[in-house]
N, C-alpha and C. Protein backbone atom coordinates (compact mmCIF):
# COMPACT_ATOMS: atom_id res chain seq x y z
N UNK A 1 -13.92 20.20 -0.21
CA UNK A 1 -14.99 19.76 0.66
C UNK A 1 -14.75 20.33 2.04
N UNK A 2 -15.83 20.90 2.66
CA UNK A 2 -15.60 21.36 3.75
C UNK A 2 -15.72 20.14 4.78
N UNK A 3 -15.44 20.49 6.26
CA UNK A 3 -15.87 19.79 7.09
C UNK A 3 -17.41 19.67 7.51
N UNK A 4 -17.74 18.73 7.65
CA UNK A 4 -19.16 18.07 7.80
C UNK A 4 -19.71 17.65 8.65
N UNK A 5 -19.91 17.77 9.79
CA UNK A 5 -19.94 17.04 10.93
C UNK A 5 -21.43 15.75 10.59
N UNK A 6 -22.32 16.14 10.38
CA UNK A 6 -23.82 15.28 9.81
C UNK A 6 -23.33 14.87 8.70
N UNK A 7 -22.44 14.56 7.90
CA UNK A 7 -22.16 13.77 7.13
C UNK A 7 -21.27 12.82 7.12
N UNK A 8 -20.29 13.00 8.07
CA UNK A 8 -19.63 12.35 8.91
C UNK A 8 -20.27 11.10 8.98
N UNK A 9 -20.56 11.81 10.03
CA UNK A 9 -21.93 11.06 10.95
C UNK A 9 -22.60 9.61 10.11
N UNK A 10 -23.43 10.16 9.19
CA UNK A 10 -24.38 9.52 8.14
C UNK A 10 -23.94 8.62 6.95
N UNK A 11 -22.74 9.23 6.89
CA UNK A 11 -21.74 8.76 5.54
C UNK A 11 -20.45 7.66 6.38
N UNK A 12 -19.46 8.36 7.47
CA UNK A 12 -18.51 7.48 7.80
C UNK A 12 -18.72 6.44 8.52
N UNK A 13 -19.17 6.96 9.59
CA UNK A 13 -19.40 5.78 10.59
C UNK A 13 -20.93 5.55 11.10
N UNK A 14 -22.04 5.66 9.64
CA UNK A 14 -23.51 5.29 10.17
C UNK A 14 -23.92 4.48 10.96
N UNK A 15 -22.96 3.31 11.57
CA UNK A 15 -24.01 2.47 12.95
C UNK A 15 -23.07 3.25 14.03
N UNK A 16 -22.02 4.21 14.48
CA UNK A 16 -21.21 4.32 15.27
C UNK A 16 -20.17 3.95 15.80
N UNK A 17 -19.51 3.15 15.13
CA UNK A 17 -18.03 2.84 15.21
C UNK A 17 -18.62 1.44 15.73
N UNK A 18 -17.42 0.59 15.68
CA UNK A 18 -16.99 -0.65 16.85
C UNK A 18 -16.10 -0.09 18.07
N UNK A 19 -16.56 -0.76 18.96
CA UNK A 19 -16.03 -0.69 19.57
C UNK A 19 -14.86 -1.40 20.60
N UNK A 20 -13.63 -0.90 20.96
CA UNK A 20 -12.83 -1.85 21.09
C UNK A 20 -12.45 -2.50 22.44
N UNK A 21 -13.94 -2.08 23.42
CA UNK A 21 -14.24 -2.84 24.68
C UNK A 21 -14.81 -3.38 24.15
N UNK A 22 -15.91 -3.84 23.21
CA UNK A 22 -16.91 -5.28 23.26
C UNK A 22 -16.07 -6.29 22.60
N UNK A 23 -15.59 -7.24 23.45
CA UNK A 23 -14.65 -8.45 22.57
C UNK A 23 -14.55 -9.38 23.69
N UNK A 24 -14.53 -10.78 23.41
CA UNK A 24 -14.06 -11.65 24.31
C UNK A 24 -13.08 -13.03 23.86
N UNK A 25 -12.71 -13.45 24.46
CA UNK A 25 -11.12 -13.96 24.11
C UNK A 25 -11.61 -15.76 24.18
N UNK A 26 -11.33 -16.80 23.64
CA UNK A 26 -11.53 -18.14 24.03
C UNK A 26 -10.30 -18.91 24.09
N UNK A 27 -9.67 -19.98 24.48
CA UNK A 27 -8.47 -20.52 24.09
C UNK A 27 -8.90 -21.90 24.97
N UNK A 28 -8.68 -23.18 22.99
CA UNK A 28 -8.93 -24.46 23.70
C UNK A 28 -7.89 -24.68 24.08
N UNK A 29 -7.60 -25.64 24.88
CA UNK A 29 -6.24 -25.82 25.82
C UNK A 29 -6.31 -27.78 25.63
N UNK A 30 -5.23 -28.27 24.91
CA UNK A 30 -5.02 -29.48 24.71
C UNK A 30 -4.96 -30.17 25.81
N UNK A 31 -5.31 -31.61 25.42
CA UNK A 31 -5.22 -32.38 26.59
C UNK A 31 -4.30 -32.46 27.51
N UNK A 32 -4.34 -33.38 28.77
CA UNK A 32 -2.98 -32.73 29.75
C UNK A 32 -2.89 -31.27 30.81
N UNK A 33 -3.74 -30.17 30.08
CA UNK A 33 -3.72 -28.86 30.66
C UNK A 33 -5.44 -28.69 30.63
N UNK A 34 -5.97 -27.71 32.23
CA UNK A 34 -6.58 -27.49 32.63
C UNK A 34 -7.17 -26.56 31.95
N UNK A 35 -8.77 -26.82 31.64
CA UNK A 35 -8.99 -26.40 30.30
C UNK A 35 -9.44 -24.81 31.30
N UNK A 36 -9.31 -24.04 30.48
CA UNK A 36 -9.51 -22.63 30.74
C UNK A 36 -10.56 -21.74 29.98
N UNK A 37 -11.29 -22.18 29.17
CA UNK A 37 -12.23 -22.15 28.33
C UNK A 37 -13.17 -20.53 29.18
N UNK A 38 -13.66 -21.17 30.07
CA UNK A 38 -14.66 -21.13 30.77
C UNK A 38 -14.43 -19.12 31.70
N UNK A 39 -12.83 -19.39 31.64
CA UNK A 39 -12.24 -18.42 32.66
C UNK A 39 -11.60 -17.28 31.80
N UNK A 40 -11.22 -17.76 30.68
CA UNK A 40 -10.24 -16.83 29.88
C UNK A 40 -11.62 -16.03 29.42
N UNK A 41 -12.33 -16.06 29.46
CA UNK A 41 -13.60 -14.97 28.16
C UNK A 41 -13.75 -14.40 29.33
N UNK A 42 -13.55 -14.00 30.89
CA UNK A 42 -13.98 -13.40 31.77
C UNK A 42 -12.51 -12.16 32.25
N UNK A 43 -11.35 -13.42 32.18
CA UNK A 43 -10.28 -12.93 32.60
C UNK A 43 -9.58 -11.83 31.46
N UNK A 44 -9.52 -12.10 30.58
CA UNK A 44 -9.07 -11.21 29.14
C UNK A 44 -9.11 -10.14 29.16
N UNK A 45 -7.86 -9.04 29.43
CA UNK A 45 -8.65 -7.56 29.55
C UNK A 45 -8.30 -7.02 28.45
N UNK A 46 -7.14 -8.04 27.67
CA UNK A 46 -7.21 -7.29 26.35
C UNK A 46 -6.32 -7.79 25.20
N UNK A 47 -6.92 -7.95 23.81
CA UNK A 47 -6.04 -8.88 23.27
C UNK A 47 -6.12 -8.22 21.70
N UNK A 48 -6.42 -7.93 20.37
CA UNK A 48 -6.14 -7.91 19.46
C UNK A 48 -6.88 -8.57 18.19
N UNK A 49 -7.25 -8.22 16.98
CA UNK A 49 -7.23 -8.87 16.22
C UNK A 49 -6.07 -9.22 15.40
N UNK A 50 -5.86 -10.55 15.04
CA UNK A 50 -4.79 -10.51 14.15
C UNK A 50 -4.33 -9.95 13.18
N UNK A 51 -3.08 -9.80 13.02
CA UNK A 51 -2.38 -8.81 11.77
C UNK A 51 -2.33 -10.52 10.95
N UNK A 52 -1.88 -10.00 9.76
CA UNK A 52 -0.99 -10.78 8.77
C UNK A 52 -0.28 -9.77 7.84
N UNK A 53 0.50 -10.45 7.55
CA UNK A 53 1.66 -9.40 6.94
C UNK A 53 1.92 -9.97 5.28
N UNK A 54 1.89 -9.70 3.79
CA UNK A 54 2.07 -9.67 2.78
C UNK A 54 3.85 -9.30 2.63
N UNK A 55 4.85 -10.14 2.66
CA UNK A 55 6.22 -9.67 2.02
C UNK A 55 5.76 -9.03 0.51
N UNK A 56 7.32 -8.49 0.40
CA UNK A 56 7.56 -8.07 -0.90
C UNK A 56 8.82 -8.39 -1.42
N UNK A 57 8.63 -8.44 -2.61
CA UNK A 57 9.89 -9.02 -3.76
C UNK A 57 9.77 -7.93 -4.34
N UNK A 58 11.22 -7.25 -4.27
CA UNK A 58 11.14 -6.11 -5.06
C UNK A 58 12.14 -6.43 -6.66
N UNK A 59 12.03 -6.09 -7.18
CA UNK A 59 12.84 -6.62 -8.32
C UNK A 59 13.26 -5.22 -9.65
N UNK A 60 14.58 -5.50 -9.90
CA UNK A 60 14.94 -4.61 -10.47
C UNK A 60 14.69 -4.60 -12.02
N UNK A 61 14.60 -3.84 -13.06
CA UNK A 61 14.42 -3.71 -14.39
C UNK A 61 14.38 -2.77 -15.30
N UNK A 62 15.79 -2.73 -15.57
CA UNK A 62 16.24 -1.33 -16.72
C UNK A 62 16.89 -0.33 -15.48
N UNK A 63 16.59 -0.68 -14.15
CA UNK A 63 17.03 0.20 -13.65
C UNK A 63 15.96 0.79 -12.12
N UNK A 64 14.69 0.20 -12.86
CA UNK A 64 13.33 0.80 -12.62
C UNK A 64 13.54 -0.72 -11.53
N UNK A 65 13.02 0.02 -9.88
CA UNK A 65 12.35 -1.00 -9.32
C UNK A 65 10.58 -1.75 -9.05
N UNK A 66 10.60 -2.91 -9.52
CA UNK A 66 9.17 -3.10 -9.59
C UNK A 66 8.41 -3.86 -8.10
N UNK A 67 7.35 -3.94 -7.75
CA UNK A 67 7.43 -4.55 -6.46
C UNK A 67 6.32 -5.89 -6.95
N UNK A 68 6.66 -6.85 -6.46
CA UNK A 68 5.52 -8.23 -6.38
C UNK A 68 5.04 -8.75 -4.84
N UNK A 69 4.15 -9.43 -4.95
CA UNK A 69 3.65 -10.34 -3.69
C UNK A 69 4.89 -11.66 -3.52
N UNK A 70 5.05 -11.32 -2.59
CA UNK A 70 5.71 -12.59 -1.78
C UNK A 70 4.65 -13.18 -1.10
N UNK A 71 5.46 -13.99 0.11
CA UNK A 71 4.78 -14.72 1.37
C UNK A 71 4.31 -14.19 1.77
N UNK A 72 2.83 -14.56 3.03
CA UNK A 72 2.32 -14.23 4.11
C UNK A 72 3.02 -14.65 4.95
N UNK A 73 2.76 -13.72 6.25
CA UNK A 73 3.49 -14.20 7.32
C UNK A 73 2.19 -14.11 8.50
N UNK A 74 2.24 -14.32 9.80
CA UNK A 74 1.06 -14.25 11.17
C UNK A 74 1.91 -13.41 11.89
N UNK A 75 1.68 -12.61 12.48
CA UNK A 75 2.39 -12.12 13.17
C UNK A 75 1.74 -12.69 14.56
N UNK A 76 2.36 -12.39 15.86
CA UNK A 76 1.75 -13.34 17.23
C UNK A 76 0.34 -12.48 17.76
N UNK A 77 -0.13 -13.54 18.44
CA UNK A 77 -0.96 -13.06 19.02
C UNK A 77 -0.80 -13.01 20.32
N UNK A 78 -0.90 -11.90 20.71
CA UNK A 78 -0.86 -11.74 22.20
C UNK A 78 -2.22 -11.26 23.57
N UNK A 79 -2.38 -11.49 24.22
CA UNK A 79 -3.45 -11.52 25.43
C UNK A 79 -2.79 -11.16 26.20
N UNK A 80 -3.64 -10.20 27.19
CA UNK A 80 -3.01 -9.65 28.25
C UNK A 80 -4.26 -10.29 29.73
N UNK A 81 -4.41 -10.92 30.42
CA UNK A 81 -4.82 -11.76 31.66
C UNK A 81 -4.89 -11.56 32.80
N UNK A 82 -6.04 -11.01 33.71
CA UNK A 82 -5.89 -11.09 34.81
C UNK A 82 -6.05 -11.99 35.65
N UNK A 83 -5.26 -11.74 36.68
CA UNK A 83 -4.99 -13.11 37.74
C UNK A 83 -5.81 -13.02 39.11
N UNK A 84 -6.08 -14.07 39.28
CA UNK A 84 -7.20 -14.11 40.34
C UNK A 84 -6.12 -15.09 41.21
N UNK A 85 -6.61 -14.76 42.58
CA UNK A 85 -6.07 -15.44 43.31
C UNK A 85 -5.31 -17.04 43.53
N UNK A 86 -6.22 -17.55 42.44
CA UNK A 86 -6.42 -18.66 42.70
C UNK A 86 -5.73 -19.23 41.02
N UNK A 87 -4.57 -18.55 40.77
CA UNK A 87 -4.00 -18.78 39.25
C UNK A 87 -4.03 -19.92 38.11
N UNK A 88 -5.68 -19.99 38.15
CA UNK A 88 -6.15 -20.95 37.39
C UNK A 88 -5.68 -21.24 35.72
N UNK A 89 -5.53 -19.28 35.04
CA UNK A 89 -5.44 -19.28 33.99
C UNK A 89 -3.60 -18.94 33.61
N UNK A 90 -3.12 -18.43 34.40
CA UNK A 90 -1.31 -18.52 34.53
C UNK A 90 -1.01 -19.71 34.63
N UNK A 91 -1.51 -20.76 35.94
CA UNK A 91 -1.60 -22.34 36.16
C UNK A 91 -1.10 -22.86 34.73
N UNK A 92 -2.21 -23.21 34.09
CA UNK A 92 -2.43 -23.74 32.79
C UNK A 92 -1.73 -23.65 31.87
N UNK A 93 -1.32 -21.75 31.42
CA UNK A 93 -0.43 -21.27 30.40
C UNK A 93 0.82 -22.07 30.78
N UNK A 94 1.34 -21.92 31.97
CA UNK A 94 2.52 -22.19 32.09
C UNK A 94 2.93 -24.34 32.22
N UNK A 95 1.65 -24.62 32.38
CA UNK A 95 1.83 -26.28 32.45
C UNK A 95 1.55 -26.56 30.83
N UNK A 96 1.18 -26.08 30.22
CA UNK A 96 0.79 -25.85 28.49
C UNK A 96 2.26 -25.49 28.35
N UNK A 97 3.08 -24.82 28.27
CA UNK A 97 4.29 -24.44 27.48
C UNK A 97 5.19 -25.73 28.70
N UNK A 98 5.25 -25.58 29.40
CA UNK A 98 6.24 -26.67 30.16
C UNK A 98 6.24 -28.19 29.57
N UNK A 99 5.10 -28.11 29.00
CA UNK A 99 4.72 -29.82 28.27
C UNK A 99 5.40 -29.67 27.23
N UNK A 100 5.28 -28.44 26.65
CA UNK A 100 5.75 -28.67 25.25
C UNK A 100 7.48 -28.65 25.54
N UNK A 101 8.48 -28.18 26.51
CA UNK A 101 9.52 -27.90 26.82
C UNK A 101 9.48 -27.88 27.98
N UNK A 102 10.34 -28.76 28.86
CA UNK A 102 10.30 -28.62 30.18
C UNK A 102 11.27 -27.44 30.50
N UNK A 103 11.35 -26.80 31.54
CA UNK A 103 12.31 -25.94 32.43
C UNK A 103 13.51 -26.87 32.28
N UNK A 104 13.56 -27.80 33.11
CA UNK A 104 14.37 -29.01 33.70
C UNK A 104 15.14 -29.69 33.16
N UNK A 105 14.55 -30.86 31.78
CA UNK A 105 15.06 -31.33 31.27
C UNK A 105 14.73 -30.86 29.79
N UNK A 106 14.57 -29.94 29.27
CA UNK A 106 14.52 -29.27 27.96
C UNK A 106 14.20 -30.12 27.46
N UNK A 107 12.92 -31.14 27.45
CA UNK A 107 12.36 -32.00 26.70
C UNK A 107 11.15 -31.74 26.61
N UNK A 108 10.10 -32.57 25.47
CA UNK A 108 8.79 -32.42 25.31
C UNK A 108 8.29 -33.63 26.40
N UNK A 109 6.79 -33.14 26.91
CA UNK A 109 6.62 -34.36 27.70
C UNK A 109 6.58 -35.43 26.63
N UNK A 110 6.64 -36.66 26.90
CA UNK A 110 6.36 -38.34 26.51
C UNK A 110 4.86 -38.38 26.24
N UNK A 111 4.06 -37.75 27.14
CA UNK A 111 2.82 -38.23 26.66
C UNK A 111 1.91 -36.70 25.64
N UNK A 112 2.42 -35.86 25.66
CA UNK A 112 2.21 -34.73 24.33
C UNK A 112 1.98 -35.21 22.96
N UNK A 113 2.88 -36.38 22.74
CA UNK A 113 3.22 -36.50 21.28
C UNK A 113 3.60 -35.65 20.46
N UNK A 114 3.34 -35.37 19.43
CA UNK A 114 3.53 -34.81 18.45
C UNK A 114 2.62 -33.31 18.29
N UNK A 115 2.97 -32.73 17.16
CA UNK A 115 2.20 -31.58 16.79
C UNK A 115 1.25 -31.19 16.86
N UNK A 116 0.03 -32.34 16.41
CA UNK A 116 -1.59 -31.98 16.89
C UNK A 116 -1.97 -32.08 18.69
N UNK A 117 -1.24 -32.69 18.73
CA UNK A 117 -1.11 -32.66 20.47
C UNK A 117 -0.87 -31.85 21.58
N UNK A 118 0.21 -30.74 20.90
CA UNK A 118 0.17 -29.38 21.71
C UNK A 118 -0.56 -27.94 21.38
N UNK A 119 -0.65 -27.92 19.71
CA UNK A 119 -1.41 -26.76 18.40
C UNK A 119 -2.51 -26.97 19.30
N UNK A 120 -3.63 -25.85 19.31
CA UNK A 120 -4.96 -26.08 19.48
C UNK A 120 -5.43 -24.91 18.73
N UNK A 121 -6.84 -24.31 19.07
CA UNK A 121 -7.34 -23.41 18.34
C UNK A 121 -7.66 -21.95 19.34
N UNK A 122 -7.28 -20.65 19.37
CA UNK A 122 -8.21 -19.53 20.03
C UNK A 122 -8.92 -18.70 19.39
N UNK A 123 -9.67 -17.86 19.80
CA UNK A 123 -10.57 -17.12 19.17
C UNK A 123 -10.53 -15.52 19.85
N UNK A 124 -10.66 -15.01 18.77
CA UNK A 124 -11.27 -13.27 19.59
C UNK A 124 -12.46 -12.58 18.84
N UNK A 125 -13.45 -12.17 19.48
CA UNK A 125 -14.29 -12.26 18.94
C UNK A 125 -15.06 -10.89 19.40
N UNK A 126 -15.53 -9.80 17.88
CA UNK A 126 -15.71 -8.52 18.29
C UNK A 126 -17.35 -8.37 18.37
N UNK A 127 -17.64 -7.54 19.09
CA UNK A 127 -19.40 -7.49 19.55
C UNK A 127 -20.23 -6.40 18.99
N UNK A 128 -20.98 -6.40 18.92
CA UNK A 128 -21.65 -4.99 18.01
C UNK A 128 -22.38 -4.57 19.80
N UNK A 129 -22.58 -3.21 19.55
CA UNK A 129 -23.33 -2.24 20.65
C UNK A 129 -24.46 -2.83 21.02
N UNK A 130 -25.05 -4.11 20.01
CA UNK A 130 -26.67 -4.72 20.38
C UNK A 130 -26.02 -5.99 21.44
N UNK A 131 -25.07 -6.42 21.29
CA UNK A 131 -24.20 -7.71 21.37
C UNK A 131 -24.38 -8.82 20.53
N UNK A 132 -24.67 -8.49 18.93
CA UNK A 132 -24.36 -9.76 18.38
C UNK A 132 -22.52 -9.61 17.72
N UNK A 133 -22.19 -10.61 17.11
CA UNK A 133 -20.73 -11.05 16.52
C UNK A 133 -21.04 -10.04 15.23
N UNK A 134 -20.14 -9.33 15.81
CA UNK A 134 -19.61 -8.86 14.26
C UNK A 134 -18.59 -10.01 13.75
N UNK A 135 -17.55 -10.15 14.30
CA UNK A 135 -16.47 -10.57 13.80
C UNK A 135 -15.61 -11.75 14.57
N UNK A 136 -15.79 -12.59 14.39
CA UNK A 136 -14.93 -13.87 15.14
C UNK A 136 -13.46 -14.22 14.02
N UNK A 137 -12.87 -14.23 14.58
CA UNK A 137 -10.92 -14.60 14.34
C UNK A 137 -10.15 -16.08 15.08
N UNK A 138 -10.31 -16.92 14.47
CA UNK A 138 -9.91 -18.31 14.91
C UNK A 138 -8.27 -18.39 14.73
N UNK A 139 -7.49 -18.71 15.60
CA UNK A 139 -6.25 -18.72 15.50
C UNK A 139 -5.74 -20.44 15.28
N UNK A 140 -5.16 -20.66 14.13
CA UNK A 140 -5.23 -22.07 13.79
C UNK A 140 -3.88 -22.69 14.44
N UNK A 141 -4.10 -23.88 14.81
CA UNK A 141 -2.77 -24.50 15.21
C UNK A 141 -1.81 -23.40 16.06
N UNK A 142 -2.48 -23.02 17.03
CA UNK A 142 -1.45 -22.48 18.07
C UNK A 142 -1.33 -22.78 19.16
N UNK A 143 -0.01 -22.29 19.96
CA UNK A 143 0.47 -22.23 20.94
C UNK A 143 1.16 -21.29 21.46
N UNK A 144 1.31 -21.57 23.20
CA UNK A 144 2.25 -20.21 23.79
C UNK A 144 3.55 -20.26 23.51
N UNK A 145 4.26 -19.42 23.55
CA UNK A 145 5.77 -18.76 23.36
C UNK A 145 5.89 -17.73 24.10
N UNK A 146 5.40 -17.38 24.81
CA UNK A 146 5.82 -16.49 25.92
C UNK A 146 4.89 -15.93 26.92
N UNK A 147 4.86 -16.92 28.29
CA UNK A 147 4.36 -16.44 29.26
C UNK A 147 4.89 -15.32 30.17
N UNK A 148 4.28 -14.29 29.97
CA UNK A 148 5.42 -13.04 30.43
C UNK A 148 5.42 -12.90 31.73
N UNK A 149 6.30 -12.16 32.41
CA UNK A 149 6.60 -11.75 33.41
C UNK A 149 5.15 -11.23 34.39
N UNK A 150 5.15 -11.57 35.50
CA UNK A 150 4.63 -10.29 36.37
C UNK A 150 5.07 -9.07 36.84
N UNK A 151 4.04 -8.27 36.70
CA UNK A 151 4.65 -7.19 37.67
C UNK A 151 4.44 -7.09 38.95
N UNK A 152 5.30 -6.49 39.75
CA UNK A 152 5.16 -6.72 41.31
C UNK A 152 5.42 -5.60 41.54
N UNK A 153 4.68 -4.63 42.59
CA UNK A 153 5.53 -3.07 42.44
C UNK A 153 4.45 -2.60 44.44
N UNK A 154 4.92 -2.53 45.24
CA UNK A 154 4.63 -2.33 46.39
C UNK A 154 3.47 -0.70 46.53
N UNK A 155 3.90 -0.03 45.35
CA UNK A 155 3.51 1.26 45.34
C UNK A 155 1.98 0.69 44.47
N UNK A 156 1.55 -0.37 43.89
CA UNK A 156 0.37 -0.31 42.88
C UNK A 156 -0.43 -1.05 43.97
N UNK A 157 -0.74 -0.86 45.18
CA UNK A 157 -1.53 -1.53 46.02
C UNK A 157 -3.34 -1.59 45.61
N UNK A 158 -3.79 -0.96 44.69
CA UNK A 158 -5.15 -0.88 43.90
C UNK A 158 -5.49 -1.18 42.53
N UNK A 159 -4.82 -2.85 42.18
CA UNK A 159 -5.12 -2.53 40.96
C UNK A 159 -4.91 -4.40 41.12
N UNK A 160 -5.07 -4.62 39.93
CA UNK A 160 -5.33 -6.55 39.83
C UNK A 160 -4.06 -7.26 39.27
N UNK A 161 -3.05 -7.82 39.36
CA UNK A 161 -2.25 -8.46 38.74
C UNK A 161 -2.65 -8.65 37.13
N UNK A 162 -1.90 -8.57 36.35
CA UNK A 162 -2.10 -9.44 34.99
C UNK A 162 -0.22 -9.27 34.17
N UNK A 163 -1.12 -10.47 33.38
CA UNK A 163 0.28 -10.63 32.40
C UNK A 163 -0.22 -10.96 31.08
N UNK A 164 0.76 -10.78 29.91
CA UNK A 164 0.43 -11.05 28.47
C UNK A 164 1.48 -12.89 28.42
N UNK A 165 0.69 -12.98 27.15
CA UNK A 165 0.71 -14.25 26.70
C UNK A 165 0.93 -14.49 24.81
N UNK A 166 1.92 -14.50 24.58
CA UNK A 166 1.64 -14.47 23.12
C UNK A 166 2.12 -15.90 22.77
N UNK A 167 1.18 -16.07 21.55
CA UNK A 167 0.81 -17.07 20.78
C UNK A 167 1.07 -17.41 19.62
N UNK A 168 2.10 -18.17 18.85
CA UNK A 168 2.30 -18.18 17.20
C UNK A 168 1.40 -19.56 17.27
N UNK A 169 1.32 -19.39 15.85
CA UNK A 169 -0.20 -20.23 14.80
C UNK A 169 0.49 -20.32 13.75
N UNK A 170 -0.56 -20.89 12.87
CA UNK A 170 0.19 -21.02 10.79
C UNK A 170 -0.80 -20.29 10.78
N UNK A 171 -2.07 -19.87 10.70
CA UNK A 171 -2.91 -18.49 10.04
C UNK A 171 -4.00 -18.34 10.70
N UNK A 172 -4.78 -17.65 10.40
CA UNK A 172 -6.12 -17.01 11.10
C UNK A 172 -7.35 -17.17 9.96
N UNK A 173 -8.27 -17.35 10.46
CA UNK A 173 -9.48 -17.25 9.79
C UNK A 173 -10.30 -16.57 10.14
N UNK A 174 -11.70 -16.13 9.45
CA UNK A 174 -12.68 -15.45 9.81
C UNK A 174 -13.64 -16.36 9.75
N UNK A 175 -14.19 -17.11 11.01
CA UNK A 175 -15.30 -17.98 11.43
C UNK A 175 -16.42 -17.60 11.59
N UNK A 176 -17.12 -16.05 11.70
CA UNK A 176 -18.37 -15.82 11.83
C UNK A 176 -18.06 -14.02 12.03
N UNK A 177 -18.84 -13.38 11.61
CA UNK A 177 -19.32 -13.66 9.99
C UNK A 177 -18.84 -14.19 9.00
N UNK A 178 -19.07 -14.82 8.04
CA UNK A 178 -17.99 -14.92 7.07
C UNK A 178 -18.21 -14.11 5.90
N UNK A 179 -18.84 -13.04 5.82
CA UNK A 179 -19.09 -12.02 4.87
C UNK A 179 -19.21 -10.57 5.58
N UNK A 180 -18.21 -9.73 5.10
CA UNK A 180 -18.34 -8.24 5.61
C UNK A 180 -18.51 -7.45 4.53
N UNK A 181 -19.08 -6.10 4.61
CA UNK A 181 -19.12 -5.40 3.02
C UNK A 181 -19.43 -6.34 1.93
N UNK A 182 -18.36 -5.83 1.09
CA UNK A 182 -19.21 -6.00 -0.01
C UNK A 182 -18.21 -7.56 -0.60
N UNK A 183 -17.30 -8.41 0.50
CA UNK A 183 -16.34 -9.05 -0.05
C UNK A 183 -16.51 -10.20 0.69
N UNK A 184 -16.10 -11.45 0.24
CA UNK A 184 -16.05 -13.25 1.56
C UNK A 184 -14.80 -13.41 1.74
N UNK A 185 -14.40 -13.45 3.19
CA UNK A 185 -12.95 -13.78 3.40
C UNK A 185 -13.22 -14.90 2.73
């Protein structure tokens, strides 16, 4: 087969690709912490759809190795955030993980409780060129694990602060659409 450029075209990518600027980010933020709802789908400059990962059991026989399905695993989700003066959405991340573990006294707060109390739900959610949802990704029962560092650098005097944020969960779903091609998550 030769190269094709109009078939390409017509055959690979007939609506024109997705694209991986149209997306916006949500994250409910449990009680106790300043909900950020509102700020994170503005602030988000860039975050990911989730991976999941399939192990393998490899297993030997006669000599011959065979491979099977193991576990799933989530791998994290991470967001990268810009900061506005007024560190509404750093604020939060970091009073959100401090509840769950203080700095201080390496305890959970008293009034957190338990598991459903710190887990909440985020979303990333991809846009078609018209702006409807192609694809929404709900991140179940998560939380932060690592509010990262800033950078500070005297020489970047034109550019906006931000930092990443990653997130472990127990799994991901597909909330809207829930049918792509020819298959239903």
């Amino acid at each position: 087969m030769a190269f094709n450029v109009s078939e390409f075209a017509s055959s690979g990518l007939p609506l024109g690709g997705a694209r991986p600027s149209l997306f916006t980010c949500n994250i409910d933020t449990p009680s106790g912490v300043p909900n950020i709802g509102s700020r994170i789908a503005f602030t988000c400059r860039a975050s990911q759809m989730p991976s999941s990962v399939l192990s393998v059991i490899p297993q030997r026989y006669f000599g011959r190795e065979i491979k099977m399905a193991g576990t799933r695993t989530f791998e994290p989700w991470t967001v990268t955030i810009l900061i506005d003066e007024d560190f509404t959405v750093r604020n939060a991340l970091e009073t959100w993980s401090n509840l769950i573990n203080s700095h201080q006294g390496n305890l959970r707060d008293s009034g957190l409780g338990g598991l459903s109390a710190y887990r909440t739900t985020g979303t990333v959610s991809q846009y078609s060129k018209t702006g409807g949802v192609l694809r929404t990704y709900e991140m179940v029962n998560m939380f932060p694990t690592n509010v990262a560092a800033v950078e500070l650098d005297w020489d970047n005097a034109d550019a906006i602060e931000m930092f990443t944020c990653e997130f472990q969960y127990d799994y991901w779903q597909v909330t809207a659409p829930t049918t792509t091609g020819t298959f239903a998550v």
